[in-house]
N, C-alpha and C. Protein backbone atom coordinates (compact mmCIF):
# COMPACT_ATOMS: atom_id res chain seq x y z
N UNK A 1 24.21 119.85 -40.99
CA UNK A 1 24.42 118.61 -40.29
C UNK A 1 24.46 118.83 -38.79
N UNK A 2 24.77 120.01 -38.45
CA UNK A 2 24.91 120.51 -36.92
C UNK A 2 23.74 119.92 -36.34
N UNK A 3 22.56 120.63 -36.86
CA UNK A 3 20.94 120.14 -36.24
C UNK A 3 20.96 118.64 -35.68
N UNK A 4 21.40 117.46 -36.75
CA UNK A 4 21.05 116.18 -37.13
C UNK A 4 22.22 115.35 -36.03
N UNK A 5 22.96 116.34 -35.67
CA UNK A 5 24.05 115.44 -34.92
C UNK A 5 23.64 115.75 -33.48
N UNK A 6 23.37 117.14 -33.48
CA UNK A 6 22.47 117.15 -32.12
C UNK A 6 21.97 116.49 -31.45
N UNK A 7 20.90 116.09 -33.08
CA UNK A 7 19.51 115.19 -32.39
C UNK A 7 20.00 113.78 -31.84
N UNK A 8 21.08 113.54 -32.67
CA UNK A 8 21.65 112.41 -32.32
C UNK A 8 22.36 112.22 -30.95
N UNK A 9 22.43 113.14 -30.32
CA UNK A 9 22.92 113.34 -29.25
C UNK A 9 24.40 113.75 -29.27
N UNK A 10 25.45 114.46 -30.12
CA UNK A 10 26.41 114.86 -30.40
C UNK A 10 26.51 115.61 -29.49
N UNK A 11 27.57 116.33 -28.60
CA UNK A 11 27.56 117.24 -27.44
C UNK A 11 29.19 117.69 -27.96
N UNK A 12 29.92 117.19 -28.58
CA UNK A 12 31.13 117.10 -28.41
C UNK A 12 31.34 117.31 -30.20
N UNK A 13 30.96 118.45 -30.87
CA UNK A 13 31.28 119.09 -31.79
C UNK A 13 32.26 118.87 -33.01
N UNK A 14 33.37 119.36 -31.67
CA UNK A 14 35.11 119.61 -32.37
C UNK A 14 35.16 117.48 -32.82
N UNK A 15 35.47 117.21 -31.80
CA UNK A 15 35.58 115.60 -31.83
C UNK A 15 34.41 114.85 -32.94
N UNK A 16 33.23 114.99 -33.08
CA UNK A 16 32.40 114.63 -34.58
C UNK A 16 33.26 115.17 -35.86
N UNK A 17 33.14 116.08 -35.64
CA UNK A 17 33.95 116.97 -36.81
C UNK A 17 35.23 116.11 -37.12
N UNK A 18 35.87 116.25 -36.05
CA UNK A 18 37.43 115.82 -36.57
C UNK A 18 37.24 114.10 -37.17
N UNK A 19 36.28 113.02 -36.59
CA UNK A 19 36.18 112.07 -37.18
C UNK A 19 35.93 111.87 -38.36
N UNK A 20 34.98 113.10 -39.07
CA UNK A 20 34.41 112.84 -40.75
C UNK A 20 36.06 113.51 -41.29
N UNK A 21 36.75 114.43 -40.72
CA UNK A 21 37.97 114.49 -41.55
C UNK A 21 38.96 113.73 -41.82
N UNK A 22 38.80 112.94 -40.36
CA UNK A 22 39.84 111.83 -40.25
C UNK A 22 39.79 110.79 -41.25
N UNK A 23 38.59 110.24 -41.88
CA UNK A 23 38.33 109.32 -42.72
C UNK A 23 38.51 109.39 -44.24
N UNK A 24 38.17 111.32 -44.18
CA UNK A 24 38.78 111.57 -45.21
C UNK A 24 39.67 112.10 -46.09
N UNK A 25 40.22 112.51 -44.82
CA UNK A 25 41.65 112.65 -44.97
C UNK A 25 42.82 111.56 -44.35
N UNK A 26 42.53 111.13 -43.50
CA UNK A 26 43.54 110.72 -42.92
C UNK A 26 44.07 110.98 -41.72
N UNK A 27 43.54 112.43 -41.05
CA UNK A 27 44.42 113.08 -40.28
C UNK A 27 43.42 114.12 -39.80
N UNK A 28 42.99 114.54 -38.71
CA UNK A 28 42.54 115.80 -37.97
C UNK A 28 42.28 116.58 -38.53
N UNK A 29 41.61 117.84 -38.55
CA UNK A 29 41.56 119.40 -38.90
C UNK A 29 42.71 119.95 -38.55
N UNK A 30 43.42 119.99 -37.13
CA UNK A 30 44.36 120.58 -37.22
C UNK A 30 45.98 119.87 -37.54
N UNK A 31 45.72 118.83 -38.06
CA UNK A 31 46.96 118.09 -38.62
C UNK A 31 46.79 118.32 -40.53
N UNK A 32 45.59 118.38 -40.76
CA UNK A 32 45.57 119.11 -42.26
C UNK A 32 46.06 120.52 -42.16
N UNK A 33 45.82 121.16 -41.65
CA UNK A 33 45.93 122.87 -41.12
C UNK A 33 47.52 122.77 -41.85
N UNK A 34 48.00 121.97 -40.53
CA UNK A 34 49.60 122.05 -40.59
C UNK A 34 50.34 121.54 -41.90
N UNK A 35 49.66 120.58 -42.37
CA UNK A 35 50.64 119.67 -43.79
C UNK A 35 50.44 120.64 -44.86
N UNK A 36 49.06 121.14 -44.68
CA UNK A 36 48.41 122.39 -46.17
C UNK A 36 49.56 123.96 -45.72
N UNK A 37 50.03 123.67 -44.40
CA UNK A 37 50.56 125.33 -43.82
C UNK A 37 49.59 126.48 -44.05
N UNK A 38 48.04 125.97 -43.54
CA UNK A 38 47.23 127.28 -43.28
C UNK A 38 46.87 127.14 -42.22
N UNK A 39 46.14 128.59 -42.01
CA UNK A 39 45.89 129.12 -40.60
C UNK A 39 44.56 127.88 -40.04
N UNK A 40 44.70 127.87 -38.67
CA UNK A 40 43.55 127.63 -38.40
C UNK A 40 42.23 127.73 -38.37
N UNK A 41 41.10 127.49 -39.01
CA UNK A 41 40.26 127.43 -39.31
C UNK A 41 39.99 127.76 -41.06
N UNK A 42 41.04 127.64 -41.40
CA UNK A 42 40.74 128.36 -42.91
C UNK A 42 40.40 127.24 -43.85
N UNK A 43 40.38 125.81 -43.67
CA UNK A 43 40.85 124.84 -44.23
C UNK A 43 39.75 125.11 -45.67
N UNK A 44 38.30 125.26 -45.48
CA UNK A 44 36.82 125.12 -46.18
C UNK A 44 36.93 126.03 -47.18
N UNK A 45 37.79 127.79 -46.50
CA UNK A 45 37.84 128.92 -47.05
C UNK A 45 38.81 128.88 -48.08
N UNK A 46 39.83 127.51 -47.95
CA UNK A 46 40.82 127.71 -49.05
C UNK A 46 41.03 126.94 -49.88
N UNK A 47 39.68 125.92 -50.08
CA UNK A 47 39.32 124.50 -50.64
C UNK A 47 39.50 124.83 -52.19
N UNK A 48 39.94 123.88 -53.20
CA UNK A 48 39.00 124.36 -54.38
C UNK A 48 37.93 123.36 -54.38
N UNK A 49 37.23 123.85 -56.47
CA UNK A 49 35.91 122.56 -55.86
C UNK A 49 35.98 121.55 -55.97
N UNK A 50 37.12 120.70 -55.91
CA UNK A 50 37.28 119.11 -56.18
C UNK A 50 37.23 118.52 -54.34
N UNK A 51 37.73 119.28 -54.09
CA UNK A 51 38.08 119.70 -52.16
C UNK A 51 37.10 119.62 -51.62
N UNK A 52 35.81 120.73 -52.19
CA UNK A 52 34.93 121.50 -51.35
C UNK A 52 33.67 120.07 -52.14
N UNK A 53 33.38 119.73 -52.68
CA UNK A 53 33.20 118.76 -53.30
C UNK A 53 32.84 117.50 -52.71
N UNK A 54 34.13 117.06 -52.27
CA UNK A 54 34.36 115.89 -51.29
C UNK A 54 34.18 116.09 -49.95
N UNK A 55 34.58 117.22 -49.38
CA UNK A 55 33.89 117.56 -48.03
C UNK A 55 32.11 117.33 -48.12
N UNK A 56 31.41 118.05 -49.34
CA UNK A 56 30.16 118.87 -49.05
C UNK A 56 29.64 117.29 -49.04
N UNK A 57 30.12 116.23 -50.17
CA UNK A 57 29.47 115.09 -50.03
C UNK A 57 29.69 113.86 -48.87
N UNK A 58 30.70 114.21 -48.19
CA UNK A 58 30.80 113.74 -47.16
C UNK A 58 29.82 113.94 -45.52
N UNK A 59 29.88 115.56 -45.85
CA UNK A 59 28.68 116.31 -44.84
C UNK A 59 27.41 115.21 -45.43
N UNK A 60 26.84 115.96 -46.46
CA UNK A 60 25.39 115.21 -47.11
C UNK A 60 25.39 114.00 -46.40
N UNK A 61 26.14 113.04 -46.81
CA UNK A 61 25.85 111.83 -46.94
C UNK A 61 25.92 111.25 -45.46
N UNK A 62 26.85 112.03 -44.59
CA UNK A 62 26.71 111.94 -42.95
C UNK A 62 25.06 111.90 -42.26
N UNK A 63 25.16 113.14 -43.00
CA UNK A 63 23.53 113.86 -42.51
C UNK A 63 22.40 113.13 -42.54
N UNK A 64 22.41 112.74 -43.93
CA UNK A 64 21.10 111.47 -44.34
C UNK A 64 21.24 110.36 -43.58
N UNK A 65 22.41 109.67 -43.32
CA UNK A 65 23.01 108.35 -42.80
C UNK A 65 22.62 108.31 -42.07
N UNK A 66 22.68 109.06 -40.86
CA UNK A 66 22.58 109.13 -39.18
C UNK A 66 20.75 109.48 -39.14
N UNK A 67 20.53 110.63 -40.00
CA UNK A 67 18.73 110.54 -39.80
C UNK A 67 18.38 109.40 -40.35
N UNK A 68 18.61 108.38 -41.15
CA UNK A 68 17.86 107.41 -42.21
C UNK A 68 18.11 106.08 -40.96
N UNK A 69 19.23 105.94 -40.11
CA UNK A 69 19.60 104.80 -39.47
C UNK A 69 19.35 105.25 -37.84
N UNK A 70 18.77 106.61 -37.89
CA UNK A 70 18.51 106.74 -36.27
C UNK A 70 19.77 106.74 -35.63
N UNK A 71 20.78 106.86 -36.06
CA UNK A 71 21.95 106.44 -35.00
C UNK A 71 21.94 107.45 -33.98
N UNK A 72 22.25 107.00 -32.52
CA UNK A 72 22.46 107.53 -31.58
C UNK A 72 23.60 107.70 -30.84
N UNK A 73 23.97 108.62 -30.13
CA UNK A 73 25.08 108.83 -29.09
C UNK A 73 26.57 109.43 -29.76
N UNK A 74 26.90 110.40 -29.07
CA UNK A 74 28.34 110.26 -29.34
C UNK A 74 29.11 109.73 -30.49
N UNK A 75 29.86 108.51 -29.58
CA UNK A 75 30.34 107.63 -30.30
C UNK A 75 29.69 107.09 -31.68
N UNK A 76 28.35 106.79 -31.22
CA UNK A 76 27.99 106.35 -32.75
C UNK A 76 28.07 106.97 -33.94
N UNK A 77 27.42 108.51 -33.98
CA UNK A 77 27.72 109.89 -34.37
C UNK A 77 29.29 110.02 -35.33
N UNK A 78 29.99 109.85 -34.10
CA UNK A 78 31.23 109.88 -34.80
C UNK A 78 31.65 108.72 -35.70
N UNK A 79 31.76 107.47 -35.41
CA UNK A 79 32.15 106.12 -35.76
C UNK A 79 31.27 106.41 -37.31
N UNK A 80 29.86 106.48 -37.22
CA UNK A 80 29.32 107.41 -38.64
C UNK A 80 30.19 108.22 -39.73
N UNK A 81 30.05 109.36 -39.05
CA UNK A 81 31.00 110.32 -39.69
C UNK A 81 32.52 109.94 -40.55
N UNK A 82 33.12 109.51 -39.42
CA UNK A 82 34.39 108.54 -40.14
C UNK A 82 34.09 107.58 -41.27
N UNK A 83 33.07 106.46 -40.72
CA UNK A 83 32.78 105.46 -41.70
C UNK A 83 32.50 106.20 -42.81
N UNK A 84 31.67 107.32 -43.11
CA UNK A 84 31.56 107.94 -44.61
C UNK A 84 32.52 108.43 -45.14
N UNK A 85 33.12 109.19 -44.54
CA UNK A 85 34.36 109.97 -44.68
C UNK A 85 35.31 109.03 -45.14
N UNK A 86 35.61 107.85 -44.59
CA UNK A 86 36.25 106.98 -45.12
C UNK A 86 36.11 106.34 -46.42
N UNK A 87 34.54 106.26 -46.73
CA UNK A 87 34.07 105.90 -48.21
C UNK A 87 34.20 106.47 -49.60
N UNK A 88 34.09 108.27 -48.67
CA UNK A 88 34.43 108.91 -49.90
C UNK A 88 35.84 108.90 -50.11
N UNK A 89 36.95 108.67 -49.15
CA UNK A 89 38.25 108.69 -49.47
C UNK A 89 38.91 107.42 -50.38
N UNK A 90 37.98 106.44 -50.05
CA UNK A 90 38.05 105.04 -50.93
C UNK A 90 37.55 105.37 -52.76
N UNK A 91 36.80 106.26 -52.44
CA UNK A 91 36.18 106.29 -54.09
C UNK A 91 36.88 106.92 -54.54
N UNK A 92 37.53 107.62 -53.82
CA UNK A 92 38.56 109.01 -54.40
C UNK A 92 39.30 107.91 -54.79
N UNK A 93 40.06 107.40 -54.23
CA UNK A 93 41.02 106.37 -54.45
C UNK A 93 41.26 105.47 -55.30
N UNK A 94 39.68 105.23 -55.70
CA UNK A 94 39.42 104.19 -56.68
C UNK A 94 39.39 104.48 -58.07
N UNK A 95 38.74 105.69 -57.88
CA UNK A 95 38.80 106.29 -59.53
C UNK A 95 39.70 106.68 -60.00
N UNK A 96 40.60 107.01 -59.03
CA UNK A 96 42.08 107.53 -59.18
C UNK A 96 42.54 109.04 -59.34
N UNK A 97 41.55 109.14 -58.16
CA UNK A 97 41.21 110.87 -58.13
C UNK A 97 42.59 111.12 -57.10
N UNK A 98 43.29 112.56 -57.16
CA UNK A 98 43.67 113.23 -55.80
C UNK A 98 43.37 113.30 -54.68
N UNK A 99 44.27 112.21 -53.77
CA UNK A 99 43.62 112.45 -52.05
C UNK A 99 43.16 113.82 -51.90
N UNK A 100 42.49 114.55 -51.06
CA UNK A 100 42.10 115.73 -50.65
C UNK A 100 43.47 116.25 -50.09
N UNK A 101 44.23 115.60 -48.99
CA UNK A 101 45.09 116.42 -48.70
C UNK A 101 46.33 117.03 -49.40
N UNK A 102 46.40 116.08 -50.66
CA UNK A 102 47.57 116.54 -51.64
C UNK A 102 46.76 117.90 -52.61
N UNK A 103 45.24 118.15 -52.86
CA UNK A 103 45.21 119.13 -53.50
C UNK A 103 45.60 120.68 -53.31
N UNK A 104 45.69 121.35 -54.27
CA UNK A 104 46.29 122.54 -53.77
C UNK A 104 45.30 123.70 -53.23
N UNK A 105 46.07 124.47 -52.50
CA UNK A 105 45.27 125.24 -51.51
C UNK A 105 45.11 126.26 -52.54
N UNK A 106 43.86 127.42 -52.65
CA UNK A 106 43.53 128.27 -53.12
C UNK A 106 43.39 129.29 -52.52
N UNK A 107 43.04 130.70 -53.23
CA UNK A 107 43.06 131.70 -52.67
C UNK A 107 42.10 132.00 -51.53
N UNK A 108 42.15 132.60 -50.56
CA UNK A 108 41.41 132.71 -49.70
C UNK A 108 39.47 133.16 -49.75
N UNK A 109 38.72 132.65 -49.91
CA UNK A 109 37.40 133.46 -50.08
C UNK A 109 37.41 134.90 -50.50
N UNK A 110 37.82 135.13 -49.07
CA UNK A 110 37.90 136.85 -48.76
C UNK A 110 38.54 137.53 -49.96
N UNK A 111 39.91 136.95 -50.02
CA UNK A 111 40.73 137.57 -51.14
C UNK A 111 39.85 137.48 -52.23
N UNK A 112 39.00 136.24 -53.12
CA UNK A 112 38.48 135.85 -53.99
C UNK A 112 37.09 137.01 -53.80
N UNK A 113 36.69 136.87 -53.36
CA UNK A 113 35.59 138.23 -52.62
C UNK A 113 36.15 139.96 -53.26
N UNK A 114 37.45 140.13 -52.53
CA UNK A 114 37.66 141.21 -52.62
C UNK A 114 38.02 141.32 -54.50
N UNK A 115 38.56 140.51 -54.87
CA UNK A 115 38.75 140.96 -56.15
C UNK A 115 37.56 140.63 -56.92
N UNK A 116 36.77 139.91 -56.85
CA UNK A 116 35.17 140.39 -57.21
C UNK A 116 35.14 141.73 -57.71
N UNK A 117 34.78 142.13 -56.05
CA UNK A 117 34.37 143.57 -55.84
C UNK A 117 35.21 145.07 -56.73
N UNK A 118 36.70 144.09 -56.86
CA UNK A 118 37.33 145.48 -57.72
C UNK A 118 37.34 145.19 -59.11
N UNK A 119 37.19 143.71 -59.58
CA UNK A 119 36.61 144.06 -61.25
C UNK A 119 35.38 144.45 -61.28
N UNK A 120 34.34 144.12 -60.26
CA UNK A 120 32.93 145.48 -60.66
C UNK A 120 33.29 146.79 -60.35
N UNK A 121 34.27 147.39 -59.86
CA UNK A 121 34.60 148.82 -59.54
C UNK A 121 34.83 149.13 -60.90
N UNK A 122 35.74 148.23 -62.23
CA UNK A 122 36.36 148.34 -63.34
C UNK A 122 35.62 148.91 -64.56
């Protein structure tokens, strides 16, 4: 989605970003950070897939949105991002799924990685 927000004229990264979380969560990247009590930047790395799930379809559906409607600028970009983000938090809602921010945090990649690697040592 990086490419597509570009084109859109996105300059301001952190701030796009934090709008598609805001919608679907409720709250910032680094105000999830804090309620989940993980490190910064780990939020993606410690998702499970109901989590990673609702993020990935939130990205997607950003991505297509903004190329399919041309949207431009900044603001629009973002106001985007949120508006989906917000949709998927409504469906969550509706079906009577787990907000994202109440699910539970999982083991770290890395950790999940490393013990991979030592049941093939086994």
């Amino acid at each position: 989605m990086a490419s597509t927000a570009k084109r859109a004229g996105v300059t301001k990264f952190g701030s796009f970003n934090d709008a598609g979380y805001l919608g679907l969560y409720g709250m910032k990247v680094r105000d999830i950070e804090e309620y989940k009590n993980i490190k910064k930047g780990e939020l993606l790395d410690r998702a499970g897939s109901e989590e990673l799930a609702a993020n990935l379809f939130r990205i997607t559906q950003t991505d297509a949105k903004i190329r399919k409607e041309n949207v431009q600028g900044q603001d629009e970009a973002s106001k985007t991002h949120f508006a989906v983000g917000s949709k998927v938090r409504q469906t969550i809602k509706d079906i009577g799924g787990t907000m994202p921010e109440r699910l539970p945090m999982e083991k770290h990649i890395k950790d999940v990685k490393k013990d991979l690697r030592k049941l093939k040592g086994k």
